[in-house]
Protein backbone atom coordinates (compact mmCIF):
# COMPACT_ATOMS: atom_id res chain seq x y z
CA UNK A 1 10.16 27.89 -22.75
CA UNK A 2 11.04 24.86 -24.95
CA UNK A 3 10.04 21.33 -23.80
CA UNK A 4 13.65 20.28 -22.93
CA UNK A 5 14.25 23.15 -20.52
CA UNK A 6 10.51 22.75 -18.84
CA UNK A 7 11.95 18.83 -18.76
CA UNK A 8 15.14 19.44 -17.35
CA UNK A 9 13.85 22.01 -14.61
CA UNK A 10 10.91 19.46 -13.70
CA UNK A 11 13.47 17.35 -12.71
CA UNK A 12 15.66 19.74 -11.15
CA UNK A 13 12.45 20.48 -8.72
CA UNK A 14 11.92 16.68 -8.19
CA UNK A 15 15.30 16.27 -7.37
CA UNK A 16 15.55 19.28 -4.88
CA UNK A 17 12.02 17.90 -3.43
CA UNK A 18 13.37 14.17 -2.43
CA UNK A 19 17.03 15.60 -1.43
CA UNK A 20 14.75 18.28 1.05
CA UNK A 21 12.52 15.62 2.34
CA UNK A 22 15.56 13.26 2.92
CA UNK A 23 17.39 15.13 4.89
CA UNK A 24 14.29 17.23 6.90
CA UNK A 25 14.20 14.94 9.50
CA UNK A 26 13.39 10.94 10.11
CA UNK A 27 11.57 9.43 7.25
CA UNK A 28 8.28 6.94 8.28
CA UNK A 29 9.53 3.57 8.51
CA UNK A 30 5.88 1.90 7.47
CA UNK A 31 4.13 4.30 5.73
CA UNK A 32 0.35 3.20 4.76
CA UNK A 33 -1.75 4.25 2.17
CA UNK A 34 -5.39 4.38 1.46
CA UNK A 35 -5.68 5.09 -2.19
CA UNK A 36 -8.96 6.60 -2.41
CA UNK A 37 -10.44 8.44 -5.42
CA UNK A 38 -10.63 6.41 -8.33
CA UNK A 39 -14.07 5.98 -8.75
CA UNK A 40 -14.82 10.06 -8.18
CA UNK A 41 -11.40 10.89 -10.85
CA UNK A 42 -13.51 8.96 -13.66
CA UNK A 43 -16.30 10.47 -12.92
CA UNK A 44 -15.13 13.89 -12.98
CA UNK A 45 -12.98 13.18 -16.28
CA UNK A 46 -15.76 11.18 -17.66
CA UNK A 47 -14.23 7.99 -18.13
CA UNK A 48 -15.34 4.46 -17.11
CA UNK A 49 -14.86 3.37 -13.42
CA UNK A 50 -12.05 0.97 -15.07
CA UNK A 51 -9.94 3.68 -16.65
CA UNK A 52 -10.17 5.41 -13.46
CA UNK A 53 -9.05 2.05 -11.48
CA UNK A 54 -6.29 1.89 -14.74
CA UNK A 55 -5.27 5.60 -13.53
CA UNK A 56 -4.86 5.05 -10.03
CA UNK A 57 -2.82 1.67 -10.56
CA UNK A 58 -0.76 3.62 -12.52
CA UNK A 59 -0.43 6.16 -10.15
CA UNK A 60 0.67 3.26 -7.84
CA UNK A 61 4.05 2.71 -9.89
CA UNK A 62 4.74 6.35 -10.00
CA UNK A 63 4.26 7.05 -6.47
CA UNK A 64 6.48 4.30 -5.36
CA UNK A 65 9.65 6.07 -7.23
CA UNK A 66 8.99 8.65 -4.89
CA UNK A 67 8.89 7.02 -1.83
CA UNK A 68 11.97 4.76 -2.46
CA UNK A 69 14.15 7.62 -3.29
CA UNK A 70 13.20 9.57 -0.10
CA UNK A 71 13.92 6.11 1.57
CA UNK A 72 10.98 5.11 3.09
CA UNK A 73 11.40 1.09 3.10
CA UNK A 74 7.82 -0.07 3.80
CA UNK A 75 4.88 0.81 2.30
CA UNK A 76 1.26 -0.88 2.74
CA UNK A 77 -1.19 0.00 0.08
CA UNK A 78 -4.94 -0.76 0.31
CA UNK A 79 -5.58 -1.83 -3.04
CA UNK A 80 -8.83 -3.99 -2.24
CA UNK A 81 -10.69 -4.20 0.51
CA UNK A 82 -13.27 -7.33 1.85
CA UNK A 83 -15.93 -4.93 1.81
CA UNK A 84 -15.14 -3.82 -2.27
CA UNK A 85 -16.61 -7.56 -3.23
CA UNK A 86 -20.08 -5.65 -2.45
CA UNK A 87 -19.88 -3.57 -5.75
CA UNK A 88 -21.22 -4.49 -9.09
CA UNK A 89 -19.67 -7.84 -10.26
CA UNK A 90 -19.07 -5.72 -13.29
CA UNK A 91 -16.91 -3.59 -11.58
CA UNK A 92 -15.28 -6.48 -8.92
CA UNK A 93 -14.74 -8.34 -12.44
CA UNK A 94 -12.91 -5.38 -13.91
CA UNK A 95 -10.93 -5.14 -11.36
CA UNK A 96 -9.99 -8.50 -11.22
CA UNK A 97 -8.87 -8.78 -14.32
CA UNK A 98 -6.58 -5.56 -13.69
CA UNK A 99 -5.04 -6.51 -10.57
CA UNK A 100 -4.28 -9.89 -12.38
CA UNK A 101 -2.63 -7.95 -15.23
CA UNK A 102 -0.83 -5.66 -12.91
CA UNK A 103 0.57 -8.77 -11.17
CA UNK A 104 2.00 -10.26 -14.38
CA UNK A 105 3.35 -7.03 -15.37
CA UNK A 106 5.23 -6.33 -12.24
CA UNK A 107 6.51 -10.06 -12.92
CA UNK A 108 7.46 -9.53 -16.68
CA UNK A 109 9.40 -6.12 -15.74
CA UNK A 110 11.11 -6.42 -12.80
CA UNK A 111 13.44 -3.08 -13.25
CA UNK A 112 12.18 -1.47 -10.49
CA UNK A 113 11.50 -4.12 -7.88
CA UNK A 114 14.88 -5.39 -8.86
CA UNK A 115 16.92 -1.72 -8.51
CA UNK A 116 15.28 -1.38 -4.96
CA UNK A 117 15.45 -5.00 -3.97
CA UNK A 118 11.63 -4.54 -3.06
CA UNK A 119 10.25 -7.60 -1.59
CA UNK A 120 6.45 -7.61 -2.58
CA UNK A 121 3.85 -9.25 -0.15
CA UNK A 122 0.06 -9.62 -0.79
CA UNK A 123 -1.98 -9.96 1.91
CA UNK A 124 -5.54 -10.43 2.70
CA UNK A 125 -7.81 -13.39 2.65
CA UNK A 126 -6.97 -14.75 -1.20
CA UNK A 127 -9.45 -17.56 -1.03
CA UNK A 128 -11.87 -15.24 -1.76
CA UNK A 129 -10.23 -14.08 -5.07
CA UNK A 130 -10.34 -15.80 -8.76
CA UNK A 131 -7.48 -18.92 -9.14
CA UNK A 132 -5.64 -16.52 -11.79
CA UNK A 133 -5.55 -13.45 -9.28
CA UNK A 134 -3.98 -15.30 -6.57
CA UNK A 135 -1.52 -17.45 -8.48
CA UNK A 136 -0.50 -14.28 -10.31
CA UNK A 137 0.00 -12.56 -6.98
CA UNK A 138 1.64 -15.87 -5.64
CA UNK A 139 3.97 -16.11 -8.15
CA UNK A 140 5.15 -12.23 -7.77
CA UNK A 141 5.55 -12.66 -4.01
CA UNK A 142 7.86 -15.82 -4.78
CA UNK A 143 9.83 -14.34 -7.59
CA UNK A 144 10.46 -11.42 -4.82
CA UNK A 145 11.22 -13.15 -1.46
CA UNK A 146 14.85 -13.23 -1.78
CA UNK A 147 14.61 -9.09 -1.58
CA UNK A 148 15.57 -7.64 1.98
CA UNK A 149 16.11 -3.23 1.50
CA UNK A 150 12.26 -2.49 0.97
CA UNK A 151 8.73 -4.21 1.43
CA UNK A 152 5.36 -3.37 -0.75
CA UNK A 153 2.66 -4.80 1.14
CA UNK A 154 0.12 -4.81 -1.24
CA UNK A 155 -3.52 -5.10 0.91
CA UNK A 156 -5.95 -7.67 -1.51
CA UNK A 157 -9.26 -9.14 -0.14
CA UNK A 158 -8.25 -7.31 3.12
CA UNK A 159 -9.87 -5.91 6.03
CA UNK A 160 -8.10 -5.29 9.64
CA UNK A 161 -10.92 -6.69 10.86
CA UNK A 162 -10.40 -9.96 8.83
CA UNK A 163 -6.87 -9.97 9.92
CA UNK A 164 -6.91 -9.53 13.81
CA UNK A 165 -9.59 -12.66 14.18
CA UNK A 166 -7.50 -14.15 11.57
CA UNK A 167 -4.83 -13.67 14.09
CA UNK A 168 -6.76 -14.63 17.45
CA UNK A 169 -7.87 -17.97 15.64
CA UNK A 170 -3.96 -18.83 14.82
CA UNK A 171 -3.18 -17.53 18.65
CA UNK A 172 -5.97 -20.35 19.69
CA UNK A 173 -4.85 -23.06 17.64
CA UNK A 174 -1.05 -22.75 19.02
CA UNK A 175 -2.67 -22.84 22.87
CA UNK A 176 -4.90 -25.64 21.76
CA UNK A 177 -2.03 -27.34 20.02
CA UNK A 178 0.48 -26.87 23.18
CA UNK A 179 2.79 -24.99 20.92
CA UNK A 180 1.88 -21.77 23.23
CA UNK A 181 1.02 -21.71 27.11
CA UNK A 182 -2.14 -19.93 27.61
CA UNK A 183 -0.63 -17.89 30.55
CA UNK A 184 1.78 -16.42 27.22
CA UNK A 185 -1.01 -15.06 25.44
CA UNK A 186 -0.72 -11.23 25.25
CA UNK A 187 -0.64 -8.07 22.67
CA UNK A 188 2.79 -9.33 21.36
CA UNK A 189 1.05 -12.86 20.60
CA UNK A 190 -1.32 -11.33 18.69
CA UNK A 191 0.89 -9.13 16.46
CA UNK A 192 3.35 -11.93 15.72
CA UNK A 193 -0.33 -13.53 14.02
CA UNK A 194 -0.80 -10.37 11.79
CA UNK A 195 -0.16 -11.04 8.03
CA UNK A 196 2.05 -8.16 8.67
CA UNK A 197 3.96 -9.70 10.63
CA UNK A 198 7.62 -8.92 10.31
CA UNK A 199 6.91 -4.77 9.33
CA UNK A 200 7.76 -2.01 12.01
CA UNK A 201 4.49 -0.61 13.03
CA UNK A 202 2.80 2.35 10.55
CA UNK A 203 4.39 5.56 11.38
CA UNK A 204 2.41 7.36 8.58
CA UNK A 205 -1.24 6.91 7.80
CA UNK A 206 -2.21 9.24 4.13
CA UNK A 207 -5.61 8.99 2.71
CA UNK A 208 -6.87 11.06 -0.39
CA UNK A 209 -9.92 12.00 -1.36
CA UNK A 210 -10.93 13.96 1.44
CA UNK A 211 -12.52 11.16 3.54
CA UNK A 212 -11.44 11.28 7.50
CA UNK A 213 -11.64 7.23 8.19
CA UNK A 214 -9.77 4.59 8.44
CA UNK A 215 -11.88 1.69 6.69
CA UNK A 216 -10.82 -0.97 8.23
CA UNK A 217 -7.08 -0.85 6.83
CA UNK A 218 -4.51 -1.71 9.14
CA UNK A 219 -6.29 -1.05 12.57
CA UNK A 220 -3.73 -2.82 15.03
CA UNK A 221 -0.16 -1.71 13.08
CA UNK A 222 -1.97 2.01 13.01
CA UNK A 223 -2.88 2.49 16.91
CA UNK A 224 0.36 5.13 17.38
CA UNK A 225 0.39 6.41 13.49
CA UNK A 226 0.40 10.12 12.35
CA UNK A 227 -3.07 10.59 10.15
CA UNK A 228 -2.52 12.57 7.16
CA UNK A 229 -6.16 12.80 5.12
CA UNK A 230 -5.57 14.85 2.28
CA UNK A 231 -8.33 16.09 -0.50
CA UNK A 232 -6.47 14.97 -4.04
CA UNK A 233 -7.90 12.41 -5.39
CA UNK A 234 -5.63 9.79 -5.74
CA UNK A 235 -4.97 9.04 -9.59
CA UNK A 236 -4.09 13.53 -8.86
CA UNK A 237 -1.26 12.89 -6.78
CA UNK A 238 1.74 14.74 -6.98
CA UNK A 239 4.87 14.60 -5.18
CA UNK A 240 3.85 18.07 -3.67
CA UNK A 241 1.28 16.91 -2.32
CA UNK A 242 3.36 13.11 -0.48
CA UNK A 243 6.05 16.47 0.20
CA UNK A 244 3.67 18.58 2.14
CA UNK A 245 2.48 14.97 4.32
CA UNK A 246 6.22 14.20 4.92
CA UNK A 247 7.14 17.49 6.00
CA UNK A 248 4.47 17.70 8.33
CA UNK A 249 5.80 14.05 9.86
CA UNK A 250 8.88 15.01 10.46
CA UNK A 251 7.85 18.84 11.82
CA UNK A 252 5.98 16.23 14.38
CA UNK A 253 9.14 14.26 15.56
């Protein structure tokens, strides 16, 4: 079979997949994603741990064609988590330097953000992170706040943990303040404090890899999600593989 026929049916099948999981029933609203993997893929391929980081960034880009044409609208990834600044400072360095350059380069080439109108948001605690990684991430979440169809909330220095005291504090300082009557403080107060604020709740938890936790991503906006935990590792990915999660949403609804 030449290449041009195995191209044109590839797409055929990628077509037929999106159009079946489109209309197969209700779509997750918020779907969130723990992109686990990277470190094992590099391994197994035997490749440093920042090729395999490289692979499952660009993994990232590819996946998010996917979702947007089978119209899910918000997406959470956990790209870095609190806890990560406890590996090597070789490999927190590395990685770093490539969320930094991933950053820019969703800046630079904005085909794709701009096509979807995909508002980007990165959340976590960015003190923590170098001055170049946060005003590169800054200056993408500015150049996209004008966006309204789709959000990519991009999870940096994050933790749920970090967020719901995060949240309590900001509940506090509004009672302290007078700006909020302690008598109003409920569940409601608490998730107008998330960073997330804003996004539906997750409707659609994946994880790869094979682990079966949560790690801390997303522990409030997750309390009613669907758990999908899948063994690819993620730079593996296919769209079979987001097809068979999706299908086994909506066969829940």
């Amino acid at each position: 079979m030449s290449s041009a026929v195995t191209g044109w049916l590839a797409g055929w099948l990628r077509t037929a997949v999106l159009y079946v999981l489109r209309s197969g029933g209700p779509v997750p609203r918020h779907l969130g994603i723990i992109m686990d993997g990277n470190r094992r893929y590099a391994a197994r391929a035997r490749i440093g741990k920042q090729e395999g980081h490289q692979a499952g960034f660009d993994k990232l880009h590819e996946t998010l064609f996917w979702l947007l044409d089978v119209g899910i609208r918000n997406v959470s990834v956990y790209a870095f988590s609190i806890d990560n600044f406890k590996r090597t400072k070789e490999e927190v360095d590395a990685l770093m330097d490539l969320a930094q350059e991933k950053f820019e380069a969703l800046l630079s080439d904005m085909e794709l953000i701009h096509r979807y109108q995909v508002k980007v948001l990165v959340t976590g605690d960015l003190a923590r992170v170098p001055t170049k990684v946060r005003e590169a991430a800054n200056a993408l979440v500015r150049a996209t706040e004008g966006h309204s169809k789709c959000v990519l909330n991009i999870c940096f220095a994050y933790t749920g943990s970090y967020d719901f005291a995060r949240a309590v504090d900001e509940v506090s300082a509004r009672v302290e303040s007078g700006r909020l009557d302690a008598l109003d403080v409920n569940a409601e107060a608490v998730e107008r404090s998330l960073l997330t604020e804003g996004l539906p709740p997750v409707d659609l938890l994946l994880r790869t890899s094979g682990e079966k936790r949560l790690s801390d991503f997303l522990l409030w906006q997750c309390g009613g999600a669907h758990l999908a935990f899948i063994d690819t590792l993620w730079p593996d990915l296919s769209l079979w593989d987001l097809a068979r999660v999706i299908l086994e949403y909506q066969d829940l609804r």
